[in-house]
Protein backbone atom coordinates (compact mmCIF):
# COMPACT_ATOMS: atom_id res chain seq x y z
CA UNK A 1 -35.24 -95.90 -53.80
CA UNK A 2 -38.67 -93.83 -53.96
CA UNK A 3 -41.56 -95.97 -53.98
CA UNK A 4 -44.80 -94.47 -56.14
CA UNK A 5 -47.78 -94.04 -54.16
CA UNK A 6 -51.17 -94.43 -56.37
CA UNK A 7 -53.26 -91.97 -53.61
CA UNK A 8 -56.23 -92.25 -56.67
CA UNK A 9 -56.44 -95.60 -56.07
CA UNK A 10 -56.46 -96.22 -52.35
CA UNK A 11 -59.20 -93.54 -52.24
CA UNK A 12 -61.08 -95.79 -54.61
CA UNK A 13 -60.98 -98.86 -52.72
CA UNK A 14 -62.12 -97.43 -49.34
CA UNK A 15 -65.78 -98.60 -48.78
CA UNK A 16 -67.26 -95.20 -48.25
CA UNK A 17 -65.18 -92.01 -49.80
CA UNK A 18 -65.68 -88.26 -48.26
CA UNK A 19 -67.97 -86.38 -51.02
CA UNK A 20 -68.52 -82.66 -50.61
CA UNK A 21 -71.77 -82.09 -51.40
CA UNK A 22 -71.17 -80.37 -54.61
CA UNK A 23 -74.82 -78.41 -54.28
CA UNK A 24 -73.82 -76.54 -51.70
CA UNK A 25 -70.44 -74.96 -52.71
CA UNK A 26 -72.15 -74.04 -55.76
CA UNK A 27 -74.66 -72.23 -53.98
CA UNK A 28 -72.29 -70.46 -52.12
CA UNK A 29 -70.18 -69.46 -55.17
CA UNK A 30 -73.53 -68.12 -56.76
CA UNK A 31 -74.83 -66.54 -53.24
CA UNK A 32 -71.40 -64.79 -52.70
CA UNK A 33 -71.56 -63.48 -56.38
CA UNK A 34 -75.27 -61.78 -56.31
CA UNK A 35 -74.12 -60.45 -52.74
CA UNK A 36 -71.28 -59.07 -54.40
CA UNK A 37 -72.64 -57.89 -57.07
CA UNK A 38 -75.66 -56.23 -55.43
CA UNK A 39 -73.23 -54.36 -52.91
CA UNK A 40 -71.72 -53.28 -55.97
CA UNK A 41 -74.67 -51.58 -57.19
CA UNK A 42 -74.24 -48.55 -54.89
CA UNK A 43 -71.61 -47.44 -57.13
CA UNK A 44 -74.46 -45.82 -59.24
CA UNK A 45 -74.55 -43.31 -55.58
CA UNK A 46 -71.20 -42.43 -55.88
CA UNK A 47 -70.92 -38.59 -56.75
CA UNK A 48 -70.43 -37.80 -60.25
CA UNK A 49 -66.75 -35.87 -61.43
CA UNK A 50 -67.15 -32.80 -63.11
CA UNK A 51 -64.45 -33.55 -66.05
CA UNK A 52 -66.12 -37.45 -66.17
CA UNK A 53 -69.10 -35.92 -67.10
CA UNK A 54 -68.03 -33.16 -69.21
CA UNK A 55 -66.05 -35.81 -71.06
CA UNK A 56 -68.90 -38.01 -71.52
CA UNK A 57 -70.97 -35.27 -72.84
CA UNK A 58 -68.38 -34.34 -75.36
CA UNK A 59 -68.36 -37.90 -76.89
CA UNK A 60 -71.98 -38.25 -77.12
CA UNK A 61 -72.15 -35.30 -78.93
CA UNK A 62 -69.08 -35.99 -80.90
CA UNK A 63 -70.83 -39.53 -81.93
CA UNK A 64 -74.33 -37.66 -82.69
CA UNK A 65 -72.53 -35.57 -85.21
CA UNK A 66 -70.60 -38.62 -86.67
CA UNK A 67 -73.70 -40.51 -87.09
CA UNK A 68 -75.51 -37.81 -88.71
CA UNK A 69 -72.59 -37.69 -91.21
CA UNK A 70 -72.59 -41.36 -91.93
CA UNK A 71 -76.89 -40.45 -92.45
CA UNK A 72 -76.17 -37.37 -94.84
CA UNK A 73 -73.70 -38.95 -96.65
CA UNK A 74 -75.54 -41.94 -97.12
CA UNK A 75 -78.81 -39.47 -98.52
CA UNK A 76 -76.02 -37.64 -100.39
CA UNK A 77 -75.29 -40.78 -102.35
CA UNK A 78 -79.65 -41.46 -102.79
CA UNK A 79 -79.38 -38.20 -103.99
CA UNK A 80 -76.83 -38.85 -106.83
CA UNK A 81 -78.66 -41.34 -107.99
CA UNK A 82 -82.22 -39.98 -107.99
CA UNK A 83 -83.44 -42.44 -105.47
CA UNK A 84 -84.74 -40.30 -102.77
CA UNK A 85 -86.26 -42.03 -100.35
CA UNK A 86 -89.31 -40.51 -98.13
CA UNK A 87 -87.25 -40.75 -94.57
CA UNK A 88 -84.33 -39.07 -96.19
CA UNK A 89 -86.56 -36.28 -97.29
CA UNK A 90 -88.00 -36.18 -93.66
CA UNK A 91 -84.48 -35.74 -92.40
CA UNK A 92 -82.76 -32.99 -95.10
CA UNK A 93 -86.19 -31.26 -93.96
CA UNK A 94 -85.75 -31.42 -90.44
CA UNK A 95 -81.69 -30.32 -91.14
CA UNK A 96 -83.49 -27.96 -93.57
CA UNK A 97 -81.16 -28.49 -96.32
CA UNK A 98 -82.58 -29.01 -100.30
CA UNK A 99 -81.98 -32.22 -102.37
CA UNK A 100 -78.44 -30.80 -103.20
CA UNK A 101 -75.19 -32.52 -102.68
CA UNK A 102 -73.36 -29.68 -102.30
CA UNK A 103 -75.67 -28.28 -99.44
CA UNK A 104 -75.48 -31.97 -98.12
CA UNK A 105 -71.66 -32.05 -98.03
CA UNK A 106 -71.05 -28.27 -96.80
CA UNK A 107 -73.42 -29.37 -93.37
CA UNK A 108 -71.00 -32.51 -92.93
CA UNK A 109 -68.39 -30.50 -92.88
CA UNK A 110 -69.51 -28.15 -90.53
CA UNK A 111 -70.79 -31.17 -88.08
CA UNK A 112 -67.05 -32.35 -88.41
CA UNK A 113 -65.87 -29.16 -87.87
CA UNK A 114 -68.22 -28.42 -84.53
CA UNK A 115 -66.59 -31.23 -82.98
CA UNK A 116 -62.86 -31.57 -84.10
CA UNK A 117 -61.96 -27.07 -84.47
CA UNK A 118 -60.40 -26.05 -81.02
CA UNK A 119 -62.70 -23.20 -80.53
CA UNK A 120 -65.72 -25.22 -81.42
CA UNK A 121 -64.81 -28.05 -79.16
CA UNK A 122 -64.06 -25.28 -75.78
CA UNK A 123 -67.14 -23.99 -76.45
CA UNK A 124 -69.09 -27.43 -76.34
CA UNK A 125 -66.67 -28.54 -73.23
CA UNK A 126 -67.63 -24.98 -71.70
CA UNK A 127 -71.09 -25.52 -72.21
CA UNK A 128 -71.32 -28.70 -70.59
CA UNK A 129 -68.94 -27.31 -67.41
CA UNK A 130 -71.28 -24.33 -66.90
CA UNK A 131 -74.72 -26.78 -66.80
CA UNK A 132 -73.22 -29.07 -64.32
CA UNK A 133 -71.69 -26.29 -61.90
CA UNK A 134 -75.24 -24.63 -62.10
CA UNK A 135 -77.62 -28.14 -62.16
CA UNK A 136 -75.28 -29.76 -60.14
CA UNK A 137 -77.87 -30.35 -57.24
CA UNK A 138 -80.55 -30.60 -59.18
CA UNK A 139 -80.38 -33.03 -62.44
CA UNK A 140 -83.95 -32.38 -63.72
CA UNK A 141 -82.83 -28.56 -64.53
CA UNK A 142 -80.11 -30.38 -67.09
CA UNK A 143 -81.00 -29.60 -70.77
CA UNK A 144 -81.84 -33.47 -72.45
CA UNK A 145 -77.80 -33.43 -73.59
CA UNK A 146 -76.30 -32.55 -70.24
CA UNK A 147 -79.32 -35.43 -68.74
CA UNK A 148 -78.18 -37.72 -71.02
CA UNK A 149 -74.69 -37.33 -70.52
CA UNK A 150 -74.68 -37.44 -66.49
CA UNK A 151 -77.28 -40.48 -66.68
CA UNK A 152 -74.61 -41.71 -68.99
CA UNK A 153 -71.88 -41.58 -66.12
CA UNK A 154 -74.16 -43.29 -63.53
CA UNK A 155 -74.89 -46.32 -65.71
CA UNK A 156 -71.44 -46.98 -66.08
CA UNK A 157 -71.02 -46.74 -62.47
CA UNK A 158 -73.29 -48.81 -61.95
CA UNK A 159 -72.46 -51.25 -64.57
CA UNK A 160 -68.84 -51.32 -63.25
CA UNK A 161 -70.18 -51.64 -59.56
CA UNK A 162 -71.92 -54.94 -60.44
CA UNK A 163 -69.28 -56.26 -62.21
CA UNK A 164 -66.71 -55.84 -60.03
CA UNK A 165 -68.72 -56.85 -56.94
CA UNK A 166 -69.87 -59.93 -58.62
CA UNK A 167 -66.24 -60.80 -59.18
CA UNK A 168 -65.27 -59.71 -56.14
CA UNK A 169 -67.97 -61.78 -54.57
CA UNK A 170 -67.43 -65.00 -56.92
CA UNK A 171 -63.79 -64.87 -55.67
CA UNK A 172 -64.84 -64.98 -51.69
CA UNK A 173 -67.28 -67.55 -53.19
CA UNK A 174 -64.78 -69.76 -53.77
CA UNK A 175 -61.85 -69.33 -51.37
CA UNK A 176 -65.58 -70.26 -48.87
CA UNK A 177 -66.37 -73.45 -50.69
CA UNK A 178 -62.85 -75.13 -50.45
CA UNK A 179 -63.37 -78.36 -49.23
């Protein structure tokens, strides 16, 4: 017959038990994790892909023009109600449309149609090819959406970078602080 063995309670008993010093595996799980995470960080260097970029520019216009629908249509509704309010005047100024709802609705339609028509969309992806191929070396000659859009691509780089060092380092953290 198999006799139970308490382990838990022989360890108890002996006079003086074995305790890692907790303080330093934890440092070595946190050390291993900022090293990790800061040899991430030169994924922001990594060069920057030509359709990754023209992709990100295409959604940050595509958002702009979504947001600027939600905007319109929520002055469109101030506007059916006689409610105008001064920074919804400011911005059917700036759009240079009137206090109509008509005018309001035909310029969502064709920000919705600038970013979801075929020809419209080429033309925007086009756009965006022909800036990087020419600015390619030189970021600062980028127009402010192209900019945006590449700065875009090397923040997520980056942000990936760190994140997957730091787990990367956590992980050799603590295969390191096995006792």
């Amino acid at each position: 017959m198999v006799e139970h063995v308490n382990y838990e309670a022989q360890i108890n008993q002996m006079p003086y038990p074995y305790l890692p010093a907790r303080g330093t595996s934890k440092k070595r799980k946190i050390g291993m994790m900022v090293a990790g995470g800061l040899i991430g960080m030169n994924a922001y260097y990594l060069p920057v892909k030509k359709d990754v970029f023209v992709q990100r520019g295409f959604d940050m216009k595509r958002n702009e023009n979504f947001d600027q629908i939600r905007t319109l249509k929520n002055i469109a509704e101030e506007v059916e109600q006689n409610k105008v309010s001064t920074e919804s005047k400011m911005i059917l100024q700036q759009l240079g449309l009137s206090e109509d709802v008509s005018a309001i609705t035909r310029k969502c339609d064709s920000l919705e149609k600038e970013v979801t028509d075929k020809a419209s969309v080429k033309r925007i992806k086009d756009a965006f090819i022909n800036c990087f191929d020419s600015c390619k070396k030189n970021t600062h000659l980028m127009d402010s959406a192209c900019s945006d859009a590449y700065r875009a691509v090397k923040r997520n780089k980056f942000n990936w970078g760190v994140g997957i060092g730091a787990g990367i380092g956590l992980a050799l953290g603590l295969m390191g602080s096995r006792d």
